[in-house]
C-alpha atoms as a PDB file:
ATOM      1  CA  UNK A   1      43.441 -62.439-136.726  1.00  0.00           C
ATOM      2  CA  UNK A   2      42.089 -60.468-134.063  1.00  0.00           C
ATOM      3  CA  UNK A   3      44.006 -57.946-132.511  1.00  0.00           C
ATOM      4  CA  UNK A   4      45.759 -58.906-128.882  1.00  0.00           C
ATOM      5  CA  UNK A   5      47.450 -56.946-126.177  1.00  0.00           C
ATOM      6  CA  UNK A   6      51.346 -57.513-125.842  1.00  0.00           C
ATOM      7  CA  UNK A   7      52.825 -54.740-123.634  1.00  0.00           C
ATOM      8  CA  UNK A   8      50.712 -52.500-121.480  1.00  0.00           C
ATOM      9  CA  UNK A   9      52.898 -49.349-120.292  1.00  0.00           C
ATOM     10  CA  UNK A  10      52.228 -48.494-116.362  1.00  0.00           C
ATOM     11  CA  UNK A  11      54.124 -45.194-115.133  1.00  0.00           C
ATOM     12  CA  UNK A  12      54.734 -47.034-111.747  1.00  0.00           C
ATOM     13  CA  UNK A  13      58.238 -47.692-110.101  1.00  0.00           C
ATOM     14  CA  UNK A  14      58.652 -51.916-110.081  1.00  0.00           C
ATOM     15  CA  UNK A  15      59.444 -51.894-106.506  1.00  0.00           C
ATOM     16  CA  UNK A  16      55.411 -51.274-105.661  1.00  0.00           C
ATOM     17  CA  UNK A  17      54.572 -53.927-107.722  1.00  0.00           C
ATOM     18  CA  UNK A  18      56.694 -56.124-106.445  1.00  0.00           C
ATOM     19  CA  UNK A  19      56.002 -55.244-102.924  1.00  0.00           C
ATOM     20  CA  UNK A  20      52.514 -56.317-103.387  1.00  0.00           C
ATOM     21  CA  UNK A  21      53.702 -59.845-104.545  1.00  0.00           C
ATOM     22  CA  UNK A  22      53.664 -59.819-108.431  1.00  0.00           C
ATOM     23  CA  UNK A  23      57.078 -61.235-110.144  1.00  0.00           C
ATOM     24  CA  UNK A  24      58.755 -58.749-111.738  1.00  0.00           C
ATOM     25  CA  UNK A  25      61.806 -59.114-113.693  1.00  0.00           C
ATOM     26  CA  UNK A  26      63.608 -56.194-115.513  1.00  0.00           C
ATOM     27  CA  UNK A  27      60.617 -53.922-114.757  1.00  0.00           C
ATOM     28  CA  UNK A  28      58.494 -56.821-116.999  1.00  0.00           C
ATOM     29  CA  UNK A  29      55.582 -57.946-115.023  1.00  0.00           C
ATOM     30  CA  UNK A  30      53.972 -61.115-116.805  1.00  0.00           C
ATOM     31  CA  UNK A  31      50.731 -61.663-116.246  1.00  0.00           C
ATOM     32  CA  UNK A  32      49.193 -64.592-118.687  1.00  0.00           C
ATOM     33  CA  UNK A  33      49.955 -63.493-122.407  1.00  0.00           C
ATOM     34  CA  UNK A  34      50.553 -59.889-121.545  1.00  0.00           C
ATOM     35  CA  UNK A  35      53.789 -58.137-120.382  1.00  0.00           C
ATOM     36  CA  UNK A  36      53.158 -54.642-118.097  1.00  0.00           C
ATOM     37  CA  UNK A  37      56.407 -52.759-118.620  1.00  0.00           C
ATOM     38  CA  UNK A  38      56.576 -50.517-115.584  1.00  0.00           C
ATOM     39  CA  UNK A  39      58.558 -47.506-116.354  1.00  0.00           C
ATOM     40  CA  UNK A  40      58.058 -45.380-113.556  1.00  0.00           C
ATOM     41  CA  UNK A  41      56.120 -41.941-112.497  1.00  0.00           C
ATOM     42  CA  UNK A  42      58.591 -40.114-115.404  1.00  0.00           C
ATOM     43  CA  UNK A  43      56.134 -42.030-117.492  1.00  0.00           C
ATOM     44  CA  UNK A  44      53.211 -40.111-116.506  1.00  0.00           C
ATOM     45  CA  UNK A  45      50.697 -41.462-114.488  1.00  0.00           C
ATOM     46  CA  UNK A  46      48.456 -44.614-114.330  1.00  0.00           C
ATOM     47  CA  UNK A  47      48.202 -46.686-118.104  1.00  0.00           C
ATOM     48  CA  UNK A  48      49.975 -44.441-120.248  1.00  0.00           C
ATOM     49  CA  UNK A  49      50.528 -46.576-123.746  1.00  0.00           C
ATOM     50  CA  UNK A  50      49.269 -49.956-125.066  1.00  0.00           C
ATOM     51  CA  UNK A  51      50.881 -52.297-127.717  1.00  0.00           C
ATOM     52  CA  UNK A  52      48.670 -54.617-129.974  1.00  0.00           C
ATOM     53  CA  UNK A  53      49.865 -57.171-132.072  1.00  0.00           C
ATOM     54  CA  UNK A  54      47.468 -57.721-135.384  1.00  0.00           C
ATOM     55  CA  UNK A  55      45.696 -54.083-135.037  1.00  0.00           C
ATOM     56  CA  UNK A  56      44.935 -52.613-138.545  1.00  0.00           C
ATOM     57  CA  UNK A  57      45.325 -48.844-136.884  1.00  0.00           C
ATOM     58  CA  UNK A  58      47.060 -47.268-133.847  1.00  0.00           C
ATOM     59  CA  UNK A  59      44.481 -44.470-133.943  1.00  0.00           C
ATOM     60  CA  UNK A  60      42.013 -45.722-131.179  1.00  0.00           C
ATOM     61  CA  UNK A  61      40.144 -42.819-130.253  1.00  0.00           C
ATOM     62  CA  UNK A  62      43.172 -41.136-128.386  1.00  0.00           C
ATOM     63  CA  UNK A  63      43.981 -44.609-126.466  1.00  0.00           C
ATOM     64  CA  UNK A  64      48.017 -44.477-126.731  1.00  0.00           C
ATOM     65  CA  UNK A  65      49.147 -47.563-129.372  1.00  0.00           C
ATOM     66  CA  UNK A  66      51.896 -48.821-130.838  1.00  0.00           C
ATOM     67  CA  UNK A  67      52.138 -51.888-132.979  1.00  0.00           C
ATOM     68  CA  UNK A  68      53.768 -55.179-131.815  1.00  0.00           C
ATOM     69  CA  UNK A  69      54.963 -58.117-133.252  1.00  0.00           C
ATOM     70  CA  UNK A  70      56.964 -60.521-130.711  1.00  0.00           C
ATOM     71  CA  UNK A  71      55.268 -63.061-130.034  1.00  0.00           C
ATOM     72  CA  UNK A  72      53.180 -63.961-126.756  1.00  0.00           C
ATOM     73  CA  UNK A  73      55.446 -64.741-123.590  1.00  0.00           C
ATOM     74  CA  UNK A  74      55.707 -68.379-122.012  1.00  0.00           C
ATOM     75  CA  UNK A  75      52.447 -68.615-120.051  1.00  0.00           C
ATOM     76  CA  UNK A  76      53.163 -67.145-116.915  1.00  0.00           C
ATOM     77  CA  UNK A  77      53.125 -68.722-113.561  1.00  0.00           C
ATOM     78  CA  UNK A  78      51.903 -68.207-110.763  1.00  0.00           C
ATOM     79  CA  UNK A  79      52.819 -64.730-108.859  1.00  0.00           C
ATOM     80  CA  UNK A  80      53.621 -64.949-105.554  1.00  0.00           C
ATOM     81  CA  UNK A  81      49.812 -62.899-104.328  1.00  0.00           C
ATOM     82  CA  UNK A  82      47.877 -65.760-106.102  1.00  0.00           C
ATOM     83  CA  UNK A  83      47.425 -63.471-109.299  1.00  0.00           C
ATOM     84  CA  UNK A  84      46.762 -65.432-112.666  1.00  0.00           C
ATOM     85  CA  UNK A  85      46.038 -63.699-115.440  1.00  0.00           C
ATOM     86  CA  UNK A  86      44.786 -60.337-116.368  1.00  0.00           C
ATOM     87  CA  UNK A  87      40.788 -60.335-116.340  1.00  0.00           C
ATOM     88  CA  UNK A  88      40.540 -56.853-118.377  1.00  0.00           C
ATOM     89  CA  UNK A  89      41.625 -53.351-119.093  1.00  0.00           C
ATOM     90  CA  UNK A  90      39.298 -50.714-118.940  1.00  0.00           C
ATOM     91  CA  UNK A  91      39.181 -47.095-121.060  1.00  0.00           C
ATOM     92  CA  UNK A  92      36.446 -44.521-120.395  1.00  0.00           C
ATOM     93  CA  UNK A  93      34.817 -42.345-122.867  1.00  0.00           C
ATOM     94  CA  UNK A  94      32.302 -39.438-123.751  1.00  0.00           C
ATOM     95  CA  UNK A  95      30.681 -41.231-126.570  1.00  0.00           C
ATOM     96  CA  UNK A  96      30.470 -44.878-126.681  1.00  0.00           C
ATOM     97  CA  UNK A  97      29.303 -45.192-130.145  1.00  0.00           C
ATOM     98  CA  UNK A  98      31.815 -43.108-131.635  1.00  0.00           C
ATOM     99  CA  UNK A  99      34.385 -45.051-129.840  1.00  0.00           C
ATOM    100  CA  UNK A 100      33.215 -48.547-130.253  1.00  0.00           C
ATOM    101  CA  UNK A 101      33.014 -47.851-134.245  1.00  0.00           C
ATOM    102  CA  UNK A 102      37.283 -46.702-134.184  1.00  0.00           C
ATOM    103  CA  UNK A 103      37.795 -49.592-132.301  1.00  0.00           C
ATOM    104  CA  UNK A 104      35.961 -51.929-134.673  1.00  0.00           C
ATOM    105  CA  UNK A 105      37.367 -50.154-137.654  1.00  0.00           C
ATOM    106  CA  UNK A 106      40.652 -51.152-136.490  1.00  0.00           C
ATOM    107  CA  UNK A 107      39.896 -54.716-135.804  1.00  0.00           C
ATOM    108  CA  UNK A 108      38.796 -55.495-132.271  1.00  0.00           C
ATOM    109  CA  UNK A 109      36.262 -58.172-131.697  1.00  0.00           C
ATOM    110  CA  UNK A 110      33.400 -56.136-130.505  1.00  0.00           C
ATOM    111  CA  UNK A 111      31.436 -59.261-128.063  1.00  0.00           C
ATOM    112  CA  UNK A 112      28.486 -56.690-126.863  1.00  0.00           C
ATOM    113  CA  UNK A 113      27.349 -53.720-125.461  1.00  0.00           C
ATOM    114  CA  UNK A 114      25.908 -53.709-122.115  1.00  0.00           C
ATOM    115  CA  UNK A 115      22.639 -51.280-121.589  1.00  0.00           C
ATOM    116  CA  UNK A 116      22.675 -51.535-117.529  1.00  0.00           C
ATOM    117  CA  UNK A 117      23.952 -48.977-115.164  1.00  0.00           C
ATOM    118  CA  UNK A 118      27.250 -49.879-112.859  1.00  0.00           C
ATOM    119  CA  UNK A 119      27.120 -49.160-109.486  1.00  0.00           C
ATOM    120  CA  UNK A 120      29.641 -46.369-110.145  1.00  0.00           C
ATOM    121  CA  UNK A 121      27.061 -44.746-112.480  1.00  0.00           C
ATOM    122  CA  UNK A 122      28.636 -45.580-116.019  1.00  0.00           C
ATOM    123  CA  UNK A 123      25.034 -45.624-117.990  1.00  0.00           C
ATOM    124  CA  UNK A 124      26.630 -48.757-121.065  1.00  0.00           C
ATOM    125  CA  UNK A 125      29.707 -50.502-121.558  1.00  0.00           C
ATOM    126  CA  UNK A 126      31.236 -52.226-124.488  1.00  0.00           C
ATOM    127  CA  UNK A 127      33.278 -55.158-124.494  1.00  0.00           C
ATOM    128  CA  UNK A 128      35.876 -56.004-127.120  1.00  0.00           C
ATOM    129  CA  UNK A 129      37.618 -59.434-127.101  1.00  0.00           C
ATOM    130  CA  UNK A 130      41.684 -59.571-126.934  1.00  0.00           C
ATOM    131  CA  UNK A 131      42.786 -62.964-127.180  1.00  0.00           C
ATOM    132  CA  UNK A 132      42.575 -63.891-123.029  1.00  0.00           C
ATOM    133  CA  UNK A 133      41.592 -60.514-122.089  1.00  0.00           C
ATOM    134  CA  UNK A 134      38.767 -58.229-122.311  1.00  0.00           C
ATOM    135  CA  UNK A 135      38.768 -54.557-123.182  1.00  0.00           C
ATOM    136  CA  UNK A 136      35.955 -53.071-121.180  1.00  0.00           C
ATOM    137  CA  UNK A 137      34.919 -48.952-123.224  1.00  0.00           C
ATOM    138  CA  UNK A 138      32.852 -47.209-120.659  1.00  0.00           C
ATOM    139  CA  UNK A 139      30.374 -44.748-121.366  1.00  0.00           C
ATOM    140  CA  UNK A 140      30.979 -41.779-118.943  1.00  0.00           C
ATOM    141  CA  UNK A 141      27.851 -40.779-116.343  1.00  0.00           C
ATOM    142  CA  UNK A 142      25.687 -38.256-118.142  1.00  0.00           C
ATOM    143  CA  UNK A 143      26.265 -35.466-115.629  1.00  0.00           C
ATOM    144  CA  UNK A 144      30.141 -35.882-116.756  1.00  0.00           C
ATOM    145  CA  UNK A 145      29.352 -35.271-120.519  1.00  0.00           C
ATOM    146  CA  UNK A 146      26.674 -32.349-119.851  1.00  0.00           C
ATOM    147  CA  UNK A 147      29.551 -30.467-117.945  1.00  0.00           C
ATOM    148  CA  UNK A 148      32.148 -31.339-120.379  1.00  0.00           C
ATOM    149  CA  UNK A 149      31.139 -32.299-123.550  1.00  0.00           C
ATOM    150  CA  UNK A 150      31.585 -35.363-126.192  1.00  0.00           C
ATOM    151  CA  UNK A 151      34.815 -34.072-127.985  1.00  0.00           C
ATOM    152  CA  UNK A 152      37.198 -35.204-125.762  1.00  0.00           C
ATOM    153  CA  UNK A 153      39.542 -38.668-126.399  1.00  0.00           C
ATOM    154  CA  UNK A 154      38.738 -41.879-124.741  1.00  0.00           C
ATOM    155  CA  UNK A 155      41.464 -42.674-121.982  1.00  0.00           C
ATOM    156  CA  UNK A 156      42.408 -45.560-119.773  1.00  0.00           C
ATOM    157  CA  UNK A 157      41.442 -46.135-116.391  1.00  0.00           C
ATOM    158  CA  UNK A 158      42.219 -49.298-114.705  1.00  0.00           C
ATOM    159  CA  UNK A 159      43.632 -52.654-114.654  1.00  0.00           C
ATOM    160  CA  UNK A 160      41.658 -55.889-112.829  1.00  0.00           C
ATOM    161  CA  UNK A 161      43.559 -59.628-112.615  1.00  0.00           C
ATOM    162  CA  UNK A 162      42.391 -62.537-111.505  1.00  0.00           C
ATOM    163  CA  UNK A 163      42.960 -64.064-108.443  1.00  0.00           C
ATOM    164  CA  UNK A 164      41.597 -67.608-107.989  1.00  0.00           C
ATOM    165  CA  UNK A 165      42.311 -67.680-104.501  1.00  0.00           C
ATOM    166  CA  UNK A 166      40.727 -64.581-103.664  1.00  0.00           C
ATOM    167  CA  UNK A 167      39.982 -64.428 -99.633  1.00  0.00           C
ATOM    168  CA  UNK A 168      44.292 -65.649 -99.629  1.00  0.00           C
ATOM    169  CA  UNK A 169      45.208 -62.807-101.891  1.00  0.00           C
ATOM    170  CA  UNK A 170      43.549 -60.475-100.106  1.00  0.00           C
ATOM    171  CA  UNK A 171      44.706 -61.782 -96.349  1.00  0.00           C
ATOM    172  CA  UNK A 172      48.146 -61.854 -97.792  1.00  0.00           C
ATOM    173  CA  UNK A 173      47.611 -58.337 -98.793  1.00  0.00           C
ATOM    174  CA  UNK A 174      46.373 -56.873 -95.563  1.00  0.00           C
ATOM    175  CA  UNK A 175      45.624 -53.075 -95.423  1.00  0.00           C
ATOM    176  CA  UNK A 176      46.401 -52.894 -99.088  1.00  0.00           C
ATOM    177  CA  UNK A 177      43.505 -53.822-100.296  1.00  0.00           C
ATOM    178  CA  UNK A 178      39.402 -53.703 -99.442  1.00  0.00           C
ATOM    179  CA  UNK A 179      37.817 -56.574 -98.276  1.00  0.00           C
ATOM    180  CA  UNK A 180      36.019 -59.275-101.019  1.00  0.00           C
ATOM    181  CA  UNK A 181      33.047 -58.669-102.079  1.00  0.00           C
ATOM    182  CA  UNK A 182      29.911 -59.332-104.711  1.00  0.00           C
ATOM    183  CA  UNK A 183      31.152 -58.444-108.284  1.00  0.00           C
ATOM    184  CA  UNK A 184      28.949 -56.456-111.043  1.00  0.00           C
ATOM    185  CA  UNK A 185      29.742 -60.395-113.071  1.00  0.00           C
ATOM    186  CA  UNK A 186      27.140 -62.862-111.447  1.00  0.00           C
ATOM    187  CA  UNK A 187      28.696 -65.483-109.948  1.00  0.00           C
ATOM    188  CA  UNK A 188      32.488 -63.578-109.224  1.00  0.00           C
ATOM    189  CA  UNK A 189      33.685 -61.678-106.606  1.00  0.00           C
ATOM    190  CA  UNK A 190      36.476 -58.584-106.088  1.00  0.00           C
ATOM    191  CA  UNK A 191      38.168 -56.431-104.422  1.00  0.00           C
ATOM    192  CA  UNK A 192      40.348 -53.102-104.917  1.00  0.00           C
ATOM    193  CA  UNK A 193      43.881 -51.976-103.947  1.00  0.00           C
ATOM    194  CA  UNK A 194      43.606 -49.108-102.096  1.00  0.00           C
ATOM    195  CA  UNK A 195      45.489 -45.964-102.203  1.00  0.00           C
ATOM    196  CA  UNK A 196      47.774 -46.484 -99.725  1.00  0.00           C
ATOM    197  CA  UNK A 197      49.404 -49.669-102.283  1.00  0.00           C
ATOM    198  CA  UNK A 198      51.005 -46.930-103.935  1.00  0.00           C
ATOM    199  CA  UNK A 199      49.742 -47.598-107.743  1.00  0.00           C
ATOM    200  CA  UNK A 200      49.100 -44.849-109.827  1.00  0.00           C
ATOM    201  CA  UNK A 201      45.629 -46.604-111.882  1.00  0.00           C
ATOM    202  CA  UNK A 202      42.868 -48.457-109.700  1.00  0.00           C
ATOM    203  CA  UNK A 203      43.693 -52.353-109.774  1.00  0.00           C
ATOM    204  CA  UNK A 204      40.836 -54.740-108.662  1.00  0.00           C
ATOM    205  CA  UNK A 205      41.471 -58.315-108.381  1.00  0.00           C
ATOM    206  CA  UNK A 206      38.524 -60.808-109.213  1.00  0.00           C
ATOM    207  CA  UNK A 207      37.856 -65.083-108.566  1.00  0.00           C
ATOM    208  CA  UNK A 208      37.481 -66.306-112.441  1.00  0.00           C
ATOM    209  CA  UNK A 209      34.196 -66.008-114.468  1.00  0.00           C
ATOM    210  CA  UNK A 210      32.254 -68.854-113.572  1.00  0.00           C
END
């Protein structure tokens, strides 16, 4: 079987995730088939640790891992901001390749590599399947690895959910977050939490793939 997420590990107090409307219970956020245990800034900052069920290695290119084996929650409601499920997880690196070949030496379902630019300047991506979620790898911009180099670890970056009621999540959300917009996806839109929500990782919330 291909490898699936169970816990994600945020370093964020509950109380700010509750505040902007997700159900939290015990410091367990449920989002679809994957808990976020948020254990607060003593943590560390942003997505500090990952558990997979099924992974044949918890040496992902300096991505934090554990193994899991419990098996996936109940499928999780509704949250009270319209939130769903989560959409994908995304990790940044200096050298896709090298990073895309640990990952699919440990079992993740590699589904492609993209060879277009993102608006933020990320020159590829790579996207690896995990049961309803998708690990997105990006490839740093080039100025980034000229100053510093390919040696260094991957890392993770952000979080994005889906919302299928976008325009209500975001009025319900007021200053909190930006205002909707065309996604990089054809056919979806987004939009970000801002600072000012108080999360330590940048969370976007999306309408469904089409």
């Amino acid at each position: 079987m291909s490898p699936t997420i169970d816990v994600l590990l945020v370093a964020d107090p509950p109380e700010v995730w509750s505040a902007l409307g997700f159900e939290v219970d015990g410091g367990v956020c449920v989002v679809g088939e994957v808990r976020i245990r948020l254990a607060g800034p003593e943590a560390g900052r942003g997505l500090v640790g990952w558990s997979l069920r099924d992974v044949a290695s918890t040496e992902l290119e300096g991505l934090p891992t554990t193994r899991s084996e419990p098996t996936p929650p109940s499928q999780a409601g509704l949250h009270p901001n319209g939130v769903t499920a989560l959409d994908h997880v995304v990790a940044i690196t200096p050298a896709l390749e090298r990073t895309v070949a640990v990952l699919e030496d440990a079992g993740l379902d590699l589904r492609r590599i993209r060879e277009e630019p993102t608006p933020a300047g990320a020159p590829r991506q790579a996207f690896f399947r995990l049961g309803a979620t998708i690990l997105e790898v990006v490839q740093e911009p080039d100025e980034v690895v000229a100053e510093k180099g390919t040696e260094r670890p991957a890392f993770f970056w952000g979080l994005a959910f889906v919302a299928p009621d976008l325009e209500a999540t975001v009025a319900g959300l007021g200053d909190a977050v930006s205002e909707v917009r065309a996604a990089v996806q054809p056919g979806r839109q987004i939009a970000t939490l801002r600072r000012s929500a108080g999360l330590s990782l940048p969370v976007a919330l999306m309408t469904p793939p089409a």
